[in-house]
PDB file of N, CA and C in Angstrom:
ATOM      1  N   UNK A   1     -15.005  -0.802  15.019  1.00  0.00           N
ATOM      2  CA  UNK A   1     -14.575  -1.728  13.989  1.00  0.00           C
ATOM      3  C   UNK A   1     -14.551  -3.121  14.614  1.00  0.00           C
ATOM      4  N   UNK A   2     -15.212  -4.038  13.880  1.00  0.00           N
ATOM      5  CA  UNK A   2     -15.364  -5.359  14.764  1.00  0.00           C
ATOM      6  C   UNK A   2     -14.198  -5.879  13.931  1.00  0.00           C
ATOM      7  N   UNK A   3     -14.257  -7.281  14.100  1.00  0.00           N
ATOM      8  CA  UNK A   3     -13.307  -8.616  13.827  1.00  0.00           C
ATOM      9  C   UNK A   3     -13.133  -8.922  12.302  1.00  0.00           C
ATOM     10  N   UNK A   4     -14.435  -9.054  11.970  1.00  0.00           N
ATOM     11  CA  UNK A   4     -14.559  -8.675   9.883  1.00  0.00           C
ATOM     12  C   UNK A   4     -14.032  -7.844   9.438  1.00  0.00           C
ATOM     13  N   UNK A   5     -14.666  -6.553  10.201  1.00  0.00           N
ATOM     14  CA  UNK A   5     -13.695  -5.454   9.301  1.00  0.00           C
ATOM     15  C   UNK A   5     -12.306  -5.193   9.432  1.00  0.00           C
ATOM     16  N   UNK A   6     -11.574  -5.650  10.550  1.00  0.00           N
ATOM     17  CA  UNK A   6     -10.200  -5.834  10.581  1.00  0.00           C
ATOM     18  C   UNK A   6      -9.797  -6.718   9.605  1.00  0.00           C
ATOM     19  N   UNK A   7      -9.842  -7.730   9.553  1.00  0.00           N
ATOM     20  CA  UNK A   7      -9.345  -9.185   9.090  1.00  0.00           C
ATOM     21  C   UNK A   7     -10.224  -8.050   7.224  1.00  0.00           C
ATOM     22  N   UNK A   8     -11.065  -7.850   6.390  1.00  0.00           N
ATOM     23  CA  UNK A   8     -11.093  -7.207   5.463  1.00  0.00           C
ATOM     24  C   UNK A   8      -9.748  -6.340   4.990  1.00  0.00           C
ATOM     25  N   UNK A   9     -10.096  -4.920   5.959  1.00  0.00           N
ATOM     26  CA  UNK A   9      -8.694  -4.276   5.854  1.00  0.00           C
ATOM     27  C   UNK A   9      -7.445  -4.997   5.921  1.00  0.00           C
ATOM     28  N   UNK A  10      -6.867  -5.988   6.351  1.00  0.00           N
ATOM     29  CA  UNK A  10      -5.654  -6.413   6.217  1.00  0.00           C
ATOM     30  C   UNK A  10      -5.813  -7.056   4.880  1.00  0.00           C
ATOM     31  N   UNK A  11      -6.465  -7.967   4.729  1.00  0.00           N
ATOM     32  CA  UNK A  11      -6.947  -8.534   3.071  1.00  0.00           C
ATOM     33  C   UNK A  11      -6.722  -7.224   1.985  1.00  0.00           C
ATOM     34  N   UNK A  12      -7.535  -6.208   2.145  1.00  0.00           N
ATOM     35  CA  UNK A  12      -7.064  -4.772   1.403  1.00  0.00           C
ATOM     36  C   UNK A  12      -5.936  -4.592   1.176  1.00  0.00           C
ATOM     37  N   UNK A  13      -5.407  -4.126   2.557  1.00  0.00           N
ATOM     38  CA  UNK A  13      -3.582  -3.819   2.412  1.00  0.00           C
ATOM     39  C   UNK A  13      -3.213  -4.146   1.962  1.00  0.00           C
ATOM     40  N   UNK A  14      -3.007  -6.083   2.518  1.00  0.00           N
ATOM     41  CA  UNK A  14      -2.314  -6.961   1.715  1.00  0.00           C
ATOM     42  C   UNK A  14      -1.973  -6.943   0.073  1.00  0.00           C
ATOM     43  N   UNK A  15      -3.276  -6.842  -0.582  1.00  0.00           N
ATOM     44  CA  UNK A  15      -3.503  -7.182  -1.790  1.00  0.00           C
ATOM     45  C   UNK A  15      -2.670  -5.566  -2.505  1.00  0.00           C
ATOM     46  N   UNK A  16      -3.146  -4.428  -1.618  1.00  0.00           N
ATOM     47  CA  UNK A  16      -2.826  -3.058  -2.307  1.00  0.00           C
ATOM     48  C   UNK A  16      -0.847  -3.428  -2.431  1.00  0.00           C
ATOM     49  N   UNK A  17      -0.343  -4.068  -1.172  1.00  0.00           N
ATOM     50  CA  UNK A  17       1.044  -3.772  -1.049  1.00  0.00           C
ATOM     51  C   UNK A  17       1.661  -5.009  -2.059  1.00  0.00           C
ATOM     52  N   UNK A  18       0.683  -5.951  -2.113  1.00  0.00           N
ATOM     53  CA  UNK A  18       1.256  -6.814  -3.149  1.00  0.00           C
ATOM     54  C   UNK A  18       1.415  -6.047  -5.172  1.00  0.00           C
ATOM     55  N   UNK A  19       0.698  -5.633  -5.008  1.00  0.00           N
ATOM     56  CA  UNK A  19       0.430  -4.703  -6.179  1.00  0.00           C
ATOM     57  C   UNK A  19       1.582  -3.681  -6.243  1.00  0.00           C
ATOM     58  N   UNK A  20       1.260  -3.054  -5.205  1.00  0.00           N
ATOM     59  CA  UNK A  20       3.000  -2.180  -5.215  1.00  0.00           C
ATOM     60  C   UNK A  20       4.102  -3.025  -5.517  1.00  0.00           C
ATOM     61  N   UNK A  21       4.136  -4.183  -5.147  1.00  0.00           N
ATOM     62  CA  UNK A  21       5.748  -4.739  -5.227  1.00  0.00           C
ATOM     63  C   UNK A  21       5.500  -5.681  -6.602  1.00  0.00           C
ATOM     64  N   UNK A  22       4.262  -5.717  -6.904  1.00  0.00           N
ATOM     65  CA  UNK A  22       4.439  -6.361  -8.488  1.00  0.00           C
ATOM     66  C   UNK A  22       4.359  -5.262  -9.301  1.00  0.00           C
ATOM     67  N   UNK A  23       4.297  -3.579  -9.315  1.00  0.00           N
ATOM     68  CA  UNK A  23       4.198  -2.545 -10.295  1.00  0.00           C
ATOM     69  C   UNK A  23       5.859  -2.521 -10.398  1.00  0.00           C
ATOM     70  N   UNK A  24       6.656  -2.458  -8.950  1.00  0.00           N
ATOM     71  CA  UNK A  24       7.975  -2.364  -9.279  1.00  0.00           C
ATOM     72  C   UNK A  24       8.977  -3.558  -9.509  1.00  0.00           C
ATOM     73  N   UNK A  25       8.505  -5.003  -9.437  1.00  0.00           N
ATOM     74  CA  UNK A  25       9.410  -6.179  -9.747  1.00  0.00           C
ATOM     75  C   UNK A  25      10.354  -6.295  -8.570  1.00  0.00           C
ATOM     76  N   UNK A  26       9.993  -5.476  -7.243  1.00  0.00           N
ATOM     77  CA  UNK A  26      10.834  -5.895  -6.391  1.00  0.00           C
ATOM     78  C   UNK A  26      10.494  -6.232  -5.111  1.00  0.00           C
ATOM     79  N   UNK A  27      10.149  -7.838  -4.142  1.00  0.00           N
ATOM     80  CA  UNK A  27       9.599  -8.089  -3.301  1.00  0.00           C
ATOM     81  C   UNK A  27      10.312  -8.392  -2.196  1.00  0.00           C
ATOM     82  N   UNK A  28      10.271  -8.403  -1.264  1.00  0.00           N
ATOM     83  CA  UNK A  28      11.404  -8.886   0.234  1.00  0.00           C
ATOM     84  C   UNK A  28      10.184  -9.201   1.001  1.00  0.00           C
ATOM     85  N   UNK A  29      10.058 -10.060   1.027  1.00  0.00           N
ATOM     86  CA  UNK A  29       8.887 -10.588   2.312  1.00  0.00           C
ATOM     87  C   UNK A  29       7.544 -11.846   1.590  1.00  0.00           C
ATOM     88  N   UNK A  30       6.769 -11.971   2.254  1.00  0.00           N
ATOM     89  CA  UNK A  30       5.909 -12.632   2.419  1.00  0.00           C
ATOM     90  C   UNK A  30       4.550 -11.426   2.279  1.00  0.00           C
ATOM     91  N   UNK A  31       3.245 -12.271   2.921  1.00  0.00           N
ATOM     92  CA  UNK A  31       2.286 -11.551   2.936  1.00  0.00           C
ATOM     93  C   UNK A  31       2.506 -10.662   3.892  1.00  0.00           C
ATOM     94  N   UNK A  32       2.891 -10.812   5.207  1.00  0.00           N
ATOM     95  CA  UNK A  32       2.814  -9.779   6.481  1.00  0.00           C
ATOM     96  C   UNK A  32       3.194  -8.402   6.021  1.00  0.00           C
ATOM     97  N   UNK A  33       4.703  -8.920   4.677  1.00  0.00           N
ATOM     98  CA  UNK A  33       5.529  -7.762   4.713  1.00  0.00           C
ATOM     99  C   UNK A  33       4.671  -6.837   3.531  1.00  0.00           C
ATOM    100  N   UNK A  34       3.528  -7.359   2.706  1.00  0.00           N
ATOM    101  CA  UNK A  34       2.764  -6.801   1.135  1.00  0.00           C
ATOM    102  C   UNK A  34       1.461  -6.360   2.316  1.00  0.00           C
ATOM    103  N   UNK A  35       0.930  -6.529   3.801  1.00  0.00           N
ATOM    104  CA  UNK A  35       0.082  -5.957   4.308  1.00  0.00           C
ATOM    105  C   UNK A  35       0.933  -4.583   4.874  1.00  0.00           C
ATOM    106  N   UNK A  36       1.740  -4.665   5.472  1.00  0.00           N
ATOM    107  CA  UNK A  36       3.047  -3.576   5.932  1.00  0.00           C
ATOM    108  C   UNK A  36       2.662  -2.692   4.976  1.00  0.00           C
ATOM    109  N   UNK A  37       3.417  -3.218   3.806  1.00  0.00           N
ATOM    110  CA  UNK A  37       3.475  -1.910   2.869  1.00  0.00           C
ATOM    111  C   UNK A  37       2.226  -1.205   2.261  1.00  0.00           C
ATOM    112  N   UNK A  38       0.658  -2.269   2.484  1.00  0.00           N
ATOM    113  CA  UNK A  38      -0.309  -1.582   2.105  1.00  0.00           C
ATOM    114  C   UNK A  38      -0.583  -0.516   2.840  1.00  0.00           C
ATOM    115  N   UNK A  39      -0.814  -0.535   4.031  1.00  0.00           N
ATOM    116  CA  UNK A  39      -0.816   0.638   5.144  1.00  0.00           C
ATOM    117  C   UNK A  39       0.138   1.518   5.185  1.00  0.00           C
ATOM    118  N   UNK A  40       1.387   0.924   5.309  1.00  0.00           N
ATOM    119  CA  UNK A  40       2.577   2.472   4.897  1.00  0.00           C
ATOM    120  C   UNK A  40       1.932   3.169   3.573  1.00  0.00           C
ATOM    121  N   UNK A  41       1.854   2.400   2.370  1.00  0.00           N
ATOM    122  CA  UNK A  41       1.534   3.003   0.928  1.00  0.00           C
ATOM    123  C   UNK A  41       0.411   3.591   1.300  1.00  0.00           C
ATOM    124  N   UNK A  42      -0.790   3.471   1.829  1.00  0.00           N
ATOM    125  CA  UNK A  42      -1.853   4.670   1.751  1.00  0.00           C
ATOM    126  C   UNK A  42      -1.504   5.761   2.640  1.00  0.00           C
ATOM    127  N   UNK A  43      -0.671   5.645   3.709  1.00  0.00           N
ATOM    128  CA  UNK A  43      -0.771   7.088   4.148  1.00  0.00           C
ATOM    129  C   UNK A  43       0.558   7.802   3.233  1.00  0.00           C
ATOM    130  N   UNK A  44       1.357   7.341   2.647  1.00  0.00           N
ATOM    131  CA  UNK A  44       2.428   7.637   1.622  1.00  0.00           C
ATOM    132  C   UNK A  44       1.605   8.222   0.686  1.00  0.00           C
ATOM    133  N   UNK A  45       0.586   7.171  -0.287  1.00  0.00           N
ATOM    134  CA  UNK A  45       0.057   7.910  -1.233  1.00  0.00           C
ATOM    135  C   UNK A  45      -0.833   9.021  -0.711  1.00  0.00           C
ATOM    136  N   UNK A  46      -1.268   8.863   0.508  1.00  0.00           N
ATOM    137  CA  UNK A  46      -2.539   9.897   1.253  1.00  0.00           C
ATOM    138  C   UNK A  46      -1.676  11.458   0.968  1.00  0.00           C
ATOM    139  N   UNK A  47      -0.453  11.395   1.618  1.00  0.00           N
ATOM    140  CA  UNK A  47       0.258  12.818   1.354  1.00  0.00           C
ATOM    141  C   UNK A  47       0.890  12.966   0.876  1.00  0.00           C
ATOM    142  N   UNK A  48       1.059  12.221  -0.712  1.00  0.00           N
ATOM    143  CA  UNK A  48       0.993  12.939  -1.894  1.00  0.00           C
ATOM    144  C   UNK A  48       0.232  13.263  -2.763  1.00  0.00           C
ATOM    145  N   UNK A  49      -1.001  12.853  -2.428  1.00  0.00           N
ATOM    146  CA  UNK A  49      -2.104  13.429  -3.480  1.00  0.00           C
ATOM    147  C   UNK A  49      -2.527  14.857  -2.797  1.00  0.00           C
ATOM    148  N   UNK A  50      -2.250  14.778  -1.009  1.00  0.00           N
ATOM    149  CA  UNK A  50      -2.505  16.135  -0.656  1.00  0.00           C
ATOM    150  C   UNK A  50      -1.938  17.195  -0.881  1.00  0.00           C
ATOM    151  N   UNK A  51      -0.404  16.592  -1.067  1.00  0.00           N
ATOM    152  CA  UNK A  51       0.119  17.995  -1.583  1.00  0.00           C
ATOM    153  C   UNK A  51       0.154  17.945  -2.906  1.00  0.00           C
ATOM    154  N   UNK A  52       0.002  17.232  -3.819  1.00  0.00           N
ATOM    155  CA  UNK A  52      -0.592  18.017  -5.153  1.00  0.00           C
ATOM    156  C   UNK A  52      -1.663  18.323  -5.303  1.00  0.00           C
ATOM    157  N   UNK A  53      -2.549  18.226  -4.765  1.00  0.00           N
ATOM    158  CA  UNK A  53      -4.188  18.331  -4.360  1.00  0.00           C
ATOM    159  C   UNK A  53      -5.080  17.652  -5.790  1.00  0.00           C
ATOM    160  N   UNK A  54      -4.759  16.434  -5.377  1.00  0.00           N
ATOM    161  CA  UNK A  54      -5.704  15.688  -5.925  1.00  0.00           C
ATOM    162  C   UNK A  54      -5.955  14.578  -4.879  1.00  0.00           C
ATOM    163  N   UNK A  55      -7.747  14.539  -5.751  1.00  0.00           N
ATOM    164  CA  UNK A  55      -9.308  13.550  -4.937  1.00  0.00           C
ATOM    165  C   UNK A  55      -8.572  12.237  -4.363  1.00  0.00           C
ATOM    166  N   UNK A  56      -9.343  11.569  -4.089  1.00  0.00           N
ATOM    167  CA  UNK A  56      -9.116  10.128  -3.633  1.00  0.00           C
ATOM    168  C   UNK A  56     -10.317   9.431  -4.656  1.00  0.00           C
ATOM    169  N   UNK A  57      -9.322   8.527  -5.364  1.00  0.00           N
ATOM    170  CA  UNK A  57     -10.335   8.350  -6.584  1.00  0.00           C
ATOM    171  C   UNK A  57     -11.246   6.863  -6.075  1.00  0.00           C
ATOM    172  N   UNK A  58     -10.205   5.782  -6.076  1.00  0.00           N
ATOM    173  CA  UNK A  58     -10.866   4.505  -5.588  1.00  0.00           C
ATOM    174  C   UNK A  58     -10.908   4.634  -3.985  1.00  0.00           C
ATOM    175  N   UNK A  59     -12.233   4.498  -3.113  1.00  0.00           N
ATOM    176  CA  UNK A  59     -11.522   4.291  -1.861  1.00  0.00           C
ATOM    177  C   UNK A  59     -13.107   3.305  -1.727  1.00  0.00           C
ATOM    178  N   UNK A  60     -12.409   2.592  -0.502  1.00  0.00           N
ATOM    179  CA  UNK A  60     -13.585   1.336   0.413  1.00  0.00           C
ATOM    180  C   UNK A  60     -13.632   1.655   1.696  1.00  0.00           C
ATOM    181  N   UNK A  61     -15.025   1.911   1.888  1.00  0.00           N
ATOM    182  CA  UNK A  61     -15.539   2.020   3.328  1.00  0.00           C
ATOM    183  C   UNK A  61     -15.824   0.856   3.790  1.00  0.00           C
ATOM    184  N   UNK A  62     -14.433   0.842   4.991  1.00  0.00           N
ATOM    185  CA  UNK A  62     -14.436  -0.312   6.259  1.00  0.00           C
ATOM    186  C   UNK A  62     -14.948   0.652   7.389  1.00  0.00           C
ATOM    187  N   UNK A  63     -15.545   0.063   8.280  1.00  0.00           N
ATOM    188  CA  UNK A  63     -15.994   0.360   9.899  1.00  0.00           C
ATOM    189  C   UNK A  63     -16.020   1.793   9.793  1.00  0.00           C
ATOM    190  N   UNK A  64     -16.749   2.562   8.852  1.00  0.00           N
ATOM    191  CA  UNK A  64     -16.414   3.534   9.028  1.00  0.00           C
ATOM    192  C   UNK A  64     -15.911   4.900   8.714  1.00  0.00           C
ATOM    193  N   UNK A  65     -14.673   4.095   8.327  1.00  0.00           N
ATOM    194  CA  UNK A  65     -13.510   5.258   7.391  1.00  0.00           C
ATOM    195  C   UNK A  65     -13.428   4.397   6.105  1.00  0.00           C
ATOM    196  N   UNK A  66     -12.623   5.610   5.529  1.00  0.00           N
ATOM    197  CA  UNK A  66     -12.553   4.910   3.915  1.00  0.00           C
ATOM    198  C   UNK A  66     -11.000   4.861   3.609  1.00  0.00           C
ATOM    199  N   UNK A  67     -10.725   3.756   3.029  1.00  0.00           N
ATOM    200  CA  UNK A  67      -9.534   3.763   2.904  1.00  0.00           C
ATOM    201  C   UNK A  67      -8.971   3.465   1.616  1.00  0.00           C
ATOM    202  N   UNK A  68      -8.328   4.377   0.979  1.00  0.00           N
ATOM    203  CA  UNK A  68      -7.329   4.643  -0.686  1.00  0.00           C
ATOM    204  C   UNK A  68      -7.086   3.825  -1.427  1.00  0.00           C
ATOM    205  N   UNK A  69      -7.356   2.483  -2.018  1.00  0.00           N
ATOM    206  CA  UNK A  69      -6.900   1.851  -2.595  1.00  0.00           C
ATOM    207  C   UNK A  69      -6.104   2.361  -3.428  1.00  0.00           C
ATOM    208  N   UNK A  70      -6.097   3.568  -4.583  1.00  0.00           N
ATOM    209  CA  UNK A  70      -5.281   3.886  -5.607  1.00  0.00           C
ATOM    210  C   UNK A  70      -3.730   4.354  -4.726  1.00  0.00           C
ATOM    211  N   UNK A  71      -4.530   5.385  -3.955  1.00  0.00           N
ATOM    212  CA  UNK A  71      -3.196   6.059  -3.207  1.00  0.00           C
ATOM    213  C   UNK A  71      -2.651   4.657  -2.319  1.00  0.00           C
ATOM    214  N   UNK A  72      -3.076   3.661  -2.011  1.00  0.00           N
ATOM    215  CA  UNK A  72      -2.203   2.576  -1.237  1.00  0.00           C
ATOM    216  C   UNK A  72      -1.784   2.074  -2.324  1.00  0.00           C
ATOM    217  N   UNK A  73      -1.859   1.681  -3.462  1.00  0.00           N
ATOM    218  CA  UNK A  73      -0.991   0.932  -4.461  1.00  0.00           C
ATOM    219  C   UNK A  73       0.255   1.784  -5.378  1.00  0.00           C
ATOM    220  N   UNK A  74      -0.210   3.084  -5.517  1.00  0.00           N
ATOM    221  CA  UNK A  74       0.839   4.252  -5.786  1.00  0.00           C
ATOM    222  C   UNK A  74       1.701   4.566  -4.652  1.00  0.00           C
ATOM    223  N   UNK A  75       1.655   4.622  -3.540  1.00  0.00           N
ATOM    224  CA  UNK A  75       2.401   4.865  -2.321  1.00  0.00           C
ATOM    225  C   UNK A  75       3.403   3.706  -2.165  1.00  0.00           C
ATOM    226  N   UNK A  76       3.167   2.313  -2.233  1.00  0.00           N
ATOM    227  CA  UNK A  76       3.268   1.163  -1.244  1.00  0.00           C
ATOM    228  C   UNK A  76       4.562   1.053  -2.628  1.00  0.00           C
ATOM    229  N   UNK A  77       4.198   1.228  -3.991  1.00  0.00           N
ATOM    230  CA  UNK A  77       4.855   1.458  -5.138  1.00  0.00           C
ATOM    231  C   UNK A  77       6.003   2.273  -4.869  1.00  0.00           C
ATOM    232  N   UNK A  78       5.938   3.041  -4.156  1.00  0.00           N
ATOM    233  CA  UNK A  78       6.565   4.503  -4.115  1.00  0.00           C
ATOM    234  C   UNK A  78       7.867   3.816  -3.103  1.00  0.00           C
ATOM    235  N   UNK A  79       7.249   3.628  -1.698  1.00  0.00           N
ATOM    236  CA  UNK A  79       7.973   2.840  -1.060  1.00  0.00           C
ATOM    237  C   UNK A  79       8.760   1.611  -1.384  1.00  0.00           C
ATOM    238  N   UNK A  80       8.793   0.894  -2.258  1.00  0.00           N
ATOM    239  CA  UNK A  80       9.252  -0.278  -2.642  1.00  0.00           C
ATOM    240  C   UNK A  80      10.308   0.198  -3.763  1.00  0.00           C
ATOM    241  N   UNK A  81      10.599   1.409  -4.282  1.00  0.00           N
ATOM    242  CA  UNK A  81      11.366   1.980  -5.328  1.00  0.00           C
ATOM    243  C   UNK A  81      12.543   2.611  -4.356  1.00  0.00           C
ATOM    244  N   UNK A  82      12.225   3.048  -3.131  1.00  0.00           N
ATOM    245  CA  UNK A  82      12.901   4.046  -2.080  1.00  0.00           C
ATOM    246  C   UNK A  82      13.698   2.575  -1.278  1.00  0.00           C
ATOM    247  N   UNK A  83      12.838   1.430  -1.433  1.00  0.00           N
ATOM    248  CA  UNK A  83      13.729   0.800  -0.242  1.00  0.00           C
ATOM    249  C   UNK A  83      14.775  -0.150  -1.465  1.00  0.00           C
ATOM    250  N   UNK A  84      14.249  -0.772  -2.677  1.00  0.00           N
ATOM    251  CA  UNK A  84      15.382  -1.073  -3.852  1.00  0.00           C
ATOM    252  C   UNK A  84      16.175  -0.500  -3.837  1.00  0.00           C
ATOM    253  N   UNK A  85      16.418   1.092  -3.678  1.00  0.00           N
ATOM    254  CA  UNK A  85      17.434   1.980  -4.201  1.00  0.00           C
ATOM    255  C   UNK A  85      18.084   1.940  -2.945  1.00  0.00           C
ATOM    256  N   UNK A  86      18.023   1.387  -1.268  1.00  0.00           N
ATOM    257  CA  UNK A  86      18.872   1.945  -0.400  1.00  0.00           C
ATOM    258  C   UNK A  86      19.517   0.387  -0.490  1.00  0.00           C
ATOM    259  N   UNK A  87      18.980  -0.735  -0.627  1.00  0.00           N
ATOM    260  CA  UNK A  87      19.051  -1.807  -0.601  1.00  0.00           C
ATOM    261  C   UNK A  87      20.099  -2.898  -1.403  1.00  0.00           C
ATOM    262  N   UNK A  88      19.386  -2.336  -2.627  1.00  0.00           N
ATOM    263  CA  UNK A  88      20.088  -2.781  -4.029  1.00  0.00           C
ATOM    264  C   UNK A  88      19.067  -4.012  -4.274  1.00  0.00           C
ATOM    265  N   UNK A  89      19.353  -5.193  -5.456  1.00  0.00           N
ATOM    266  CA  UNK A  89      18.642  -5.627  -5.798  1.00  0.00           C
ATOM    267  C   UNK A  89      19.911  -6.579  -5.579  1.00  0.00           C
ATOM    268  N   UNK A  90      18.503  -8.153  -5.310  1.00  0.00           N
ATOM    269  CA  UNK A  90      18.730  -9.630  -5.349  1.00  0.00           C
ATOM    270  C   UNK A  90      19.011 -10.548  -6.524  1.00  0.00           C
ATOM    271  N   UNK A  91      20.232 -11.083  -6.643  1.00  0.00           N
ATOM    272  CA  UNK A  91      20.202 -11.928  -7.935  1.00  0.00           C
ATOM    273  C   UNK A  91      19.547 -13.003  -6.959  1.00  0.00           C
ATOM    274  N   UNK A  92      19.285 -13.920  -8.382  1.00  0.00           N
ATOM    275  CA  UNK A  92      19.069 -15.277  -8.033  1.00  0.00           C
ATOM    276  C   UNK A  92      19.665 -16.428  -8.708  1.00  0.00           C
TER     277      UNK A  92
END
């Protein structure tokens, strides 16, 4: 995996974990923290589609491997509902 396809995949993440935290209305961070959660959210969504045994519907081949977009935006989603609920929520 060269230098493009890194700097891509984080662009991916990013965008997948930003999506998670705009499906649930709840954000704590910046970009670093919406790339974080893209990568936590695909291997999150990765093993839950395995154990219900379902495909990998959207995925993008970087360097190589392919990586989940659906399952990173359902996961990263998933995660952002788990950390609201230990957390609580921010007025403003």
């Amino acid at each position: 995996m060269n230098i493009l396809e890194f700097l891509l995949l984080l662009l991916i993440a990013g965008v997948c974990g930003s999506l998670g935290q705009a499906i649930t209305g709840f954000s704590r961070g910046g970009g670093l923290v919406a790339i974080v959660l893209g990568f936590i959210g695909a291997i999150v969504g990765t093993w839950m589609a395995r154990s219900l045994g379902l495909p990998a519907y959207i995925t993008v081949q970087i360097g190589g491997r392919a990586f989940p977009i659906l399952w990173s935006i359902i996961g990263s989603a998933t995660v952002v509902i788990v950390i609201a609920l230990l957390t609580g929520r921010r007025t403003r």
